[in-house]
Protein backbone atom coordinates (compact mmCIF):
# COMPACT_ATOMS: atom_id res chain seq x y z
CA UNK A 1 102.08 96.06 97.53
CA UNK A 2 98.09 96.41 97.39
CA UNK A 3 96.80 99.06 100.05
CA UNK A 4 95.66 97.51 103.41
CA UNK A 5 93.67 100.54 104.74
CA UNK A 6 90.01 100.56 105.28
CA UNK A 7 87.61 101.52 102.22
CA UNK A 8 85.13 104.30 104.09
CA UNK A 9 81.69 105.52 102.37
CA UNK A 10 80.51 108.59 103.68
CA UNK A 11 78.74 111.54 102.95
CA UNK A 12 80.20 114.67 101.30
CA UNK A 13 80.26 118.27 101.66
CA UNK A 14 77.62 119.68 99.79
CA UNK A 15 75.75 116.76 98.88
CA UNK A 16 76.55 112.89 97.10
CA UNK A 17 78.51 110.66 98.62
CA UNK A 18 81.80 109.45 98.38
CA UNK A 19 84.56 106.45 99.06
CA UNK A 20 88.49 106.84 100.36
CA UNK A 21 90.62 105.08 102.33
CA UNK A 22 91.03 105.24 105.70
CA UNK A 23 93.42 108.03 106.80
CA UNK A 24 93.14 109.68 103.25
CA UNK A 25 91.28 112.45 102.33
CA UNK A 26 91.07 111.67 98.30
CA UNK A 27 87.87 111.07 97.28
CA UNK A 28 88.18 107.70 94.86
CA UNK A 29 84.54 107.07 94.18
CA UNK A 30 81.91 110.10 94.34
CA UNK A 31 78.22 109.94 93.24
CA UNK A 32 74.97 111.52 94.53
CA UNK A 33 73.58 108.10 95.49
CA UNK A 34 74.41 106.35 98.19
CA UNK A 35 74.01 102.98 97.07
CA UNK A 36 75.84 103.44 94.49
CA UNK A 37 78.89 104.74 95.83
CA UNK A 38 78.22 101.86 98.72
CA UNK A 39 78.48 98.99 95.98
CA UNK A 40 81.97 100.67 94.70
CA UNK A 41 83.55 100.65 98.09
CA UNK A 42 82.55 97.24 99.08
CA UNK A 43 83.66 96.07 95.95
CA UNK A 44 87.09 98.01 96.73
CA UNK A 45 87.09 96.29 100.18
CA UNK A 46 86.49 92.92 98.75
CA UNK A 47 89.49 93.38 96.07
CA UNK A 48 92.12 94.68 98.71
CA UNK A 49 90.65 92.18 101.44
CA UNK A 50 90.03 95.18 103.85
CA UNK A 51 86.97 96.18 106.14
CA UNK A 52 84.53 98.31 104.38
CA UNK A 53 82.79 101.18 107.01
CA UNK A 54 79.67 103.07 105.83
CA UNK A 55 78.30 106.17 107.57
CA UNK A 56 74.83 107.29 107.82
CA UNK A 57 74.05 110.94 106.38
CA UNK A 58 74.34 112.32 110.14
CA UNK A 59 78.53 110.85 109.78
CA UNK A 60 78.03 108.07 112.33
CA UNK A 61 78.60 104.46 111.15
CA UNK A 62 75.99 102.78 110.44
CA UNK A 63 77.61 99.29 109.06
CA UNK A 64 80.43 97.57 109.15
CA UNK A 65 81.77 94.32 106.18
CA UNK A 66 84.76 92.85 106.88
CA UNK A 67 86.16 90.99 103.59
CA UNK A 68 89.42 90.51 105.41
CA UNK A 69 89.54 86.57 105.34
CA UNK A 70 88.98 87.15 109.29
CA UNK A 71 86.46 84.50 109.40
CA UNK A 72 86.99 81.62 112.38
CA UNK A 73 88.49 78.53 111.57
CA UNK A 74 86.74 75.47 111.37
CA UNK A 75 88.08 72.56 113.46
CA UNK A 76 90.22 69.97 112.23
C-alpha cells in the first residue's frame, strides 16, 4: 500500500534543505537549494496524492499544496 503521510520540505541542520514524510525523520530528498528539493517533494506529493507542506528557513510554513483529489465536486 503507497504511503499516505504528508511530503514536508524544510530546512536542515547545517545548511540545504531536505524532504520526509510526515512523522519520519529520514531525510528522502536533500540538496542545498531550496527549489530544488521543493520540486522533488511536490512531485512526491503529487505521486502518493498527499498534501505537500513547505517551511520557510525560520521552520514556519510558509505554503501549503494539496494533491489529495480533495477538490469540491461539481454539481450534477
Amino acid at each position: 500500500m503507497a504511503d499516505k503521510r504528508n511530503v514536508w520540505t524544510v530546512p536542515l541542520d547545517g545548511g540545504g534543505w531536505g524532504n520526509h514524510y510526515e512523522g519520519s525523520t529520514r531525510i528522502m530528498d536533500r540538496g542545498s537549494r531550496k527549489a530544488d528539493v521543493q520540486k522533488q517533494g511536490r512531485e512526491r506529493a503529487r505521486e502518493h496524492k498527499v498534501e505537500h507542506i513547505i517551511q520557510k528557513a525560520d521552520g514556519t510554513i510558509g505554503e501549503r499544496n494539496s494533491y489529495g483529489g480533495d477538490s469540491p465536486r461539481r454539481p450534477g
